[in-house]
Protein backbone atom coordinates (compact mmCIF):
# COMPACT_ATOMS: atom_id res chain seq x y z
CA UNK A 1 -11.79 39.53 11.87
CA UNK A 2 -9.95 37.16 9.14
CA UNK A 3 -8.46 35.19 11.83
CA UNK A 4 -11.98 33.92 13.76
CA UNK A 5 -13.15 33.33 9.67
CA UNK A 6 -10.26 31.56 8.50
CA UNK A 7 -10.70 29.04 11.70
CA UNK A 8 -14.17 28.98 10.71
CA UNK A 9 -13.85 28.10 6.90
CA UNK A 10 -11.39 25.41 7.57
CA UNK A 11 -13.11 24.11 10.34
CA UNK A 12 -16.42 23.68 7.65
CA UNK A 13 -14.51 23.30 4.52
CA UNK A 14 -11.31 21.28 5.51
CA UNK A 15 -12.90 19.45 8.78
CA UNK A 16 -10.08 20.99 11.29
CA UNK A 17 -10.37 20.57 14.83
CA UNK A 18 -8.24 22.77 16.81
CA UNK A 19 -6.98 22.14 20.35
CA UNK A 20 -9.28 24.81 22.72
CA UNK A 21 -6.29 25.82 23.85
CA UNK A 22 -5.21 27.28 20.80
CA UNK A 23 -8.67 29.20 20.21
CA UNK A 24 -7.71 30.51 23.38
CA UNK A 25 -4.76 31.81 22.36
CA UNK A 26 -5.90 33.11 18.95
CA UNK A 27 -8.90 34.89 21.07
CA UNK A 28 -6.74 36.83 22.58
CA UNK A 29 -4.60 37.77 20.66
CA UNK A 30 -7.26 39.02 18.27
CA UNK A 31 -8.79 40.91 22.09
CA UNK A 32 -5.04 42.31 21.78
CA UNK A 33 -4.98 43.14 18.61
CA UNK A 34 -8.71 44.85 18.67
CA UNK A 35 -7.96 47.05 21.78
CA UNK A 36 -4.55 47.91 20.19
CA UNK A 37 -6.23 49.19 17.13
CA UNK A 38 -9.48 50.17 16.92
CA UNK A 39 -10.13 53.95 18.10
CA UNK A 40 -13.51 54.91 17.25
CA UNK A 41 -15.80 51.93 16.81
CA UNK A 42 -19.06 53.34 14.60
CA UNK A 43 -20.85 50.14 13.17
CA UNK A 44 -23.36 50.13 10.44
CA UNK A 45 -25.24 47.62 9.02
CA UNK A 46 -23.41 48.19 5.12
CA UNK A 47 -20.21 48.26 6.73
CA UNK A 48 -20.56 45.64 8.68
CA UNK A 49 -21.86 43.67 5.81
CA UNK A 50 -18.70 44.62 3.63
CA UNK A 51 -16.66 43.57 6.13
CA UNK A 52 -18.01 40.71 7.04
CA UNK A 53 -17.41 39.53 3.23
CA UNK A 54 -13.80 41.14 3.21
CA UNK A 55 -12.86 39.08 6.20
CA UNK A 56 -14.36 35.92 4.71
CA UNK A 57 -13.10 36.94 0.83
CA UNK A 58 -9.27 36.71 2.14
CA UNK A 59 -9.84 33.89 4.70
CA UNK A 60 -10.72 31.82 1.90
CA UNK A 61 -7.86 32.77 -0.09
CA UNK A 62 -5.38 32.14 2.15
CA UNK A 63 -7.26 28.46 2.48
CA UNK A 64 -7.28 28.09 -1.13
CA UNK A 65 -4.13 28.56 -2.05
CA UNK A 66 -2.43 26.34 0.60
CA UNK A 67 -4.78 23.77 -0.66
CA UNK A 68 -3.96 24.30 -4.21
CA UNK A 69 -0.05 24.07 -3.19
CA UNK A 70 -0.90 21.17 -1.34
CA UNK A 71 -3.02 19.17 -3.61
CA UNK A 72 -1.38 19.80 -7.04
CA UNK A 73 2.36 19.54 -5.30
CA UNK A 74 2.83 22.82 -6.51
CA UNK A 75 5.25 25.11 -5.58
CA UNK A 76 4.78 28.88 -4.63
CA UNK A 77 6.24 30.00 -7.93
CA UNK A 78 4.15 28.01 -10.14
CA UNK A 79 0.95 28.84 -8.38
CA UNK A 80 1.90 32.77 -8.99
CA UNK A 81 2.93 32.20 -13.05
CA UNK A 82 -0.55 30.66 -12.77
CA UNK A 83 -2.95 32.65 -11.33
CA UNK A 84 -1.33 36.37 -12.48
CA UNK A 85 -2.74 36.43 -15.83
CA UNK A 86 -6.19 35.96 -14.27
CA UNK A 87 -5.50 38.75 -11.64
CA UNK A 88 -4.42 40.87 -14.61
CA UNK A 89 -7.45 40.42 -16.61
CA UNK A 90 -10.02 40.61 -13.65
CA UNK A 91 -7.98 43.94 -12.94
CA UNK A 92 -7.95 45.03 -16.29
CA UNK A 93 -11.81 45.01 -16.43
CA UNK A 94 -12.43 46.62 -13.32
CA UNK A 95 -10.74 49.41 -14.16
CA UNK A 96 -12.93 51.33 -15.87
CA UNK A 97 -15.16 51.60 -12.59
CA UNK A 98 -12.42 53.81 -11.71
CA UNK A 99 -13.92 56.44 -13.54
CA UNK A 100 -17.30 56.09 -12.01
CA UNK A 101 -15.58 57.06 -8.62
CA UNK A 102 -16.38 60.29 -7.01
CA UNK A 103 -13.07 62.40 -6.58
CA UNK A 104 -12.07 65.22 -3.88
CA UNK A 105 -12.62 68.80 -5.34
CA UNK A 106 -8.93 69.37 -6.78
CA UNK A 107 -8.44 66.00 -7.49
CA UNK A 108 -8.36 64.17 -11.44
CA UNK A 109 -11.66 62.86 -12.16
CA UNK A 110 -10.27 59.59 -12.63
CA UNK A 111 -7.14 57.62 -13.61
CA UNK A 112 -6.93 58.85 -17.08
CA UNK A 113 -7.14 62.39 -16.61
CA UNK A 114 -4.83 62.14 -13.58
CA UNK A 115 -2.10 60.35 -16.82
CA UNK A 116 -3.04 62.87 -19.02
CA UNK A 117 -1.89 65.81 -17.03
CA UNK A 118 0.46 64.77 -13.95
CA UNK A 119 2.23 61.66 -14.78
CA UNK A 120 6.03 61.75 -14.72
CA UNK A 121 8.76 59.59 -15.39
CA UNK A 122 9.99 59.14 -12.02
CA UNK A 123 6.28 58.46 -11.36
CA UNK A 124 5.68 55.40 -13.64
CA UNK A 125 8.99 54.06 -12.31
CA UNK A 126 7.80 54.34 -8.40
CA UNK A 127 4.64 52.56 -10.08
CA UNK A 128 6.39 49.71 -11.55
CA UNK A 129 8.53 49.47 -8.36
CA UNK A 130 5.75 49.15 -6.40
CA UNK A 131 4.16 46.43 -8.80
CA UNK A 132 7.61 44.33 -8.29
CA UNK A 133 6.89 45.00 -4.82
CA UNK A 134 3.71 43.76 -4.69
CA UNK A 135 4.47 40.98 -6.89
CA UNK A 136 7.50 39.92 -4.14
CA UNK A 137 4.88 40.27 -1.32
CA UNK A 138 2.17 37.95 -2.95
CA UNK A 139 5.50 35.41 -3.50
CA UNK A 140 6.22 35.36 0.08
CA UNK A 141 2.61 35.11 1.13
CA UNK A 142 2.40 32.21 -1.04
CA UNK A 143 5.36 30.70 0.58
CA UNK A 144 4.25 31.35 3.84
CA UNK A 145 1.39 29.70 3.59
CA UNK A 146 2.74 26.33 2.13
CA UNK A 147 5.25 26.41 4.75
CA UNK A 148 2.86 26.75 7.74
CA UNK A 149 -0.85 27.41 7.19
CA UNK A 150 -3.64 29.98 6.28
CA UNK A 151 -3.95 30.39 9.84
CA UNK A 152 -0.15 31.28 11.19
CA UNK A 153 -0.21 33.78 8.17
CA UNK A 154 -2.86 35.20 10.05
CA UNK A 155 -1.09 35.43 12.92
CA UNK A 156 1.75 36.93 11.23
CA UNK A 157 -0.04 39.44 9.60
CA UNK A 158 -1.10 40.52 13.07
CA UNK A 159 2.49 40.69 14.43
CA UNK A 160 3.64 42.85 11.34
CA UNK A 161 0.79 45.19 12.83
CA UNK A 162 1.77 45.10 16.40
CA UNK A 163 5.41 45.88 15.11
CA UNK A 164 4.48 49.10 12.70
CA UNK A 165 2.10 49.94 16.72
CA UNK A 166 5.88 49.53 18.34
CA UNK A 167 7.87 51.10 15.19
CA UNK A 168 5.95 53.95 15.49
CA UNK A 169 5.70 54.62 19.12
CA UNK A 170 10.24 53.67 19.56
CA UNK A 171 11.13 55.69 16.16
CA UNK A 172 8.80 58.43 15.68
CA UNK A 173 7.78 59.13 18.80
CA UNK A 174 4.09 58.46 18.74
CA UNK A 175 1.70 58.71 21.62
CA UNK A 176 0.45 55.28 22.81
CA UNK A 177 -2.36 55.60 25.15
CA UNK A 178 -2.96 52.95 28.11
CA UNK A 179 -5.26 51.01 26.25
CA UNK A 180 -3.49 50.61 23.13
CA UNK A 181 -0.40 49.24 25.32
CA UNK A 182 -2.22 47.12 26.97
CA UNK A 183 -3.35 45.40 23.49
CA UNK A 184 0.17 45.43 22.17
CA UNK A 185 1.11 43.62 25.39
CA UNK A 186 -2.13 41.43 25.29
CA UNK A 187 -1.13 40.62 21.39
CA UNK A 188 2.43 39.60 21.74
CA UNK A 189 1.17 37.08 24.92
CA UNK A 190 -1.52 35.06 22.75
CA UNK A 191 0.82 35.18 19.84
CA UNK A 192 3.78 33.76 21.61
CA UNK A 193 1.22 31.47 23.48
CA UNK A 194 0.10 30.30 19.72
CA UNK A 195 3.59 29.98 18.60
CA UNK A 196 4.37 27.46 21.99
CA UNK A 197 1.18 25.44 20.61
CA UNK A 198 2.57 24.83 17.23
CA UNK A 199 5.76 23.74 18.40
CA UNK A 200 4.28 21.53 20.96
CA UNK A 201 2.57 20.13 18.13
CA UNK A 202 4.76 19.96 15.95
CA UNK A 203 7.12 17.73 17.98
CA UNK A 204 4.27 15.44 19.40
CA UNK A 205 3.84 15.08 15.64
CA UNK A 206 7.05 13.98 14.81
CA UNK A 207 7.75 12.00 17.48
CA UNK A 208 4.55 9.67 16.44
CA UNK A 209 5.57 9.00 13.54
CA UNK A 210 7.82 5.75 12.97
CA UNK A 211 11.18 5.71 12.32
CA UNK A 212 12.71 4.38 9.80
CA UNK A 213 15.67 2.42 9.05
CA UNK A 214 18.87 4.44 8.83
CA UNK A 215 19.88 2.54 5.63
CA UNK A 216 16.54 3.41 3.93
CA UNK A 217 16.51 7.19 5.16
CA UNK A 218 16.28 9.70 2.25
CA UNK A 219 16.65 13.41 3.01
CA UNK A 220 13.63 15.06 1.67
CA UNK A 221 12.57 18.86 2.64
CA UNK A 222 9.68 19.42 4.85
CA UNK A 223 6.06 19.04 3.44
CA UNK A 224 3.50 21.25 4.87
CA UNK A 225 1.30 18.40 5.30
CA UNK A 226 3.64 17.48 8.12
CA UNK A 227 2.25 20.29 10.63
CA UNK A 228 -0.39 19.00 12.45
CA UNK A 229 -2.48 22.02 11.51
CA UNK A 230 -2.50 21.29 7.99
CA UNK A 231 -3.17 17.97 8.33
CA UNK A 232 -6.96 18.05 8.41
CA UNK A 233 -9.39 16.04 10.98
CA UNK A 234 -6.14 15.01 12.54
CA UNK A 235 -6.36 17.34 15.48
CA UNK A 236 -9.09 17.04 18.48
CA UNK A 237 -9.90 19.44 21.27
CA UNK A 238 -8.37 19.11 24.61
């Protein structure tokens, strides 16, 4: 559902037009992806709702911080030293909700009884591990997204979910029903149709632009405002 509203957003917010046959692609893939995923479908009008606002909450994320990068030349670095302090204190507030939080019978009541009594060292260091973790993940999603766009970190957040589908069904030995390999299959055809779009793209972008005079040429590393995704009103549906 973050794909379809991180199309949408930038198509309001950043004025994108994208070629119809790359909301082709991205519809099915996300057909793929659904049929490939979703077991028991039970809608209700609060979840809905809360997903509805998840979906939009990280599409405009994503947005946002590719804009940021792109606006203030920032690089991904910089834009985490920035906003982690603000994560940190917006965490640090909302943690006492925790203890608010209904808890399984057996279970701590919250995250201060569950210090008090079963924390370990070799727990606090799987906890800081998985902070660096974390902390390594939000760096690459930050580079991701200057590199490409909010949108093909969508669609590689959906391959990393068709993989752990495959993973699990080559390694473990899971059962994949006929429907659920039929999405997998479905997935990987509108993502590698996507990923022939961009490239088409890409070098009908580059091959517009002048050249210039071998004498004058500087070597300069690629800007992300040089995919034709990113690079606003520039695109128009075929």
């Amino acid at each position: 559902m973050s794909t379809p509203a991180t199309m949408l957003l930038e198509s309001l917010w950043l004025r994108k037009k994208f070629p119809r046959e790359m909301l082709y692609a991205v519809g099915l893939m996300c057909i793929g992806v659904g049929l490939a995923t979703v077991t028991d479908l039970q809608l209700t009008f609060a979840g809905g709702l809360v997903a509805t606002v998840a979906a939009f909450g990280a599409a405009q994320s994503y947005i946002f911080i590719g804009k940021t990068q792109r606006d203030l030349k920032a690089s991904s670095n910089q834009l985490l030293v920035a906003y982690t302090p603000y994560c940190a204190a917006f965490l640090l507030l909302l943690s006492p909700v925790d203890t608010f939080l209904p808890s399984k019978e057996g279970e701590a009541p919250n995250a201060v009884a569950w210090a008090q009594t079963e924390l370990e060292t070799w727990k606090v260091m799987l906890i800081l591990f998985s902070g660096c973790i974390g902390l390594l993940v939000s760096l690459s999603t930050f580079l991701l997204i200057k590199a490409t766009s909010a949108l093909t970190y969508n669609i590689v957040g959906h391959a990393k979910t068709i993989c752990i589908l495959l993973s699990g069904v080559l390694m473990f030995g899971d059962e994949v029903s006929s429907k659920k390999l039929l999405g997998i299959m479905i997935a990987l055809g509108g993502m590698v149709w996507y990923g022939q779009i961009k490239l088409r793209l890409r070098k009908e972008a580059d091959s517009s632009k002048p050249k210039k005079s071998s004498s004058l040429k500087k070597i300069e590393p690629p800007s992300p405002t040089d995919d034709p995704e990113l690079a606003g009103g520039s695109l128009k549906s075929r």
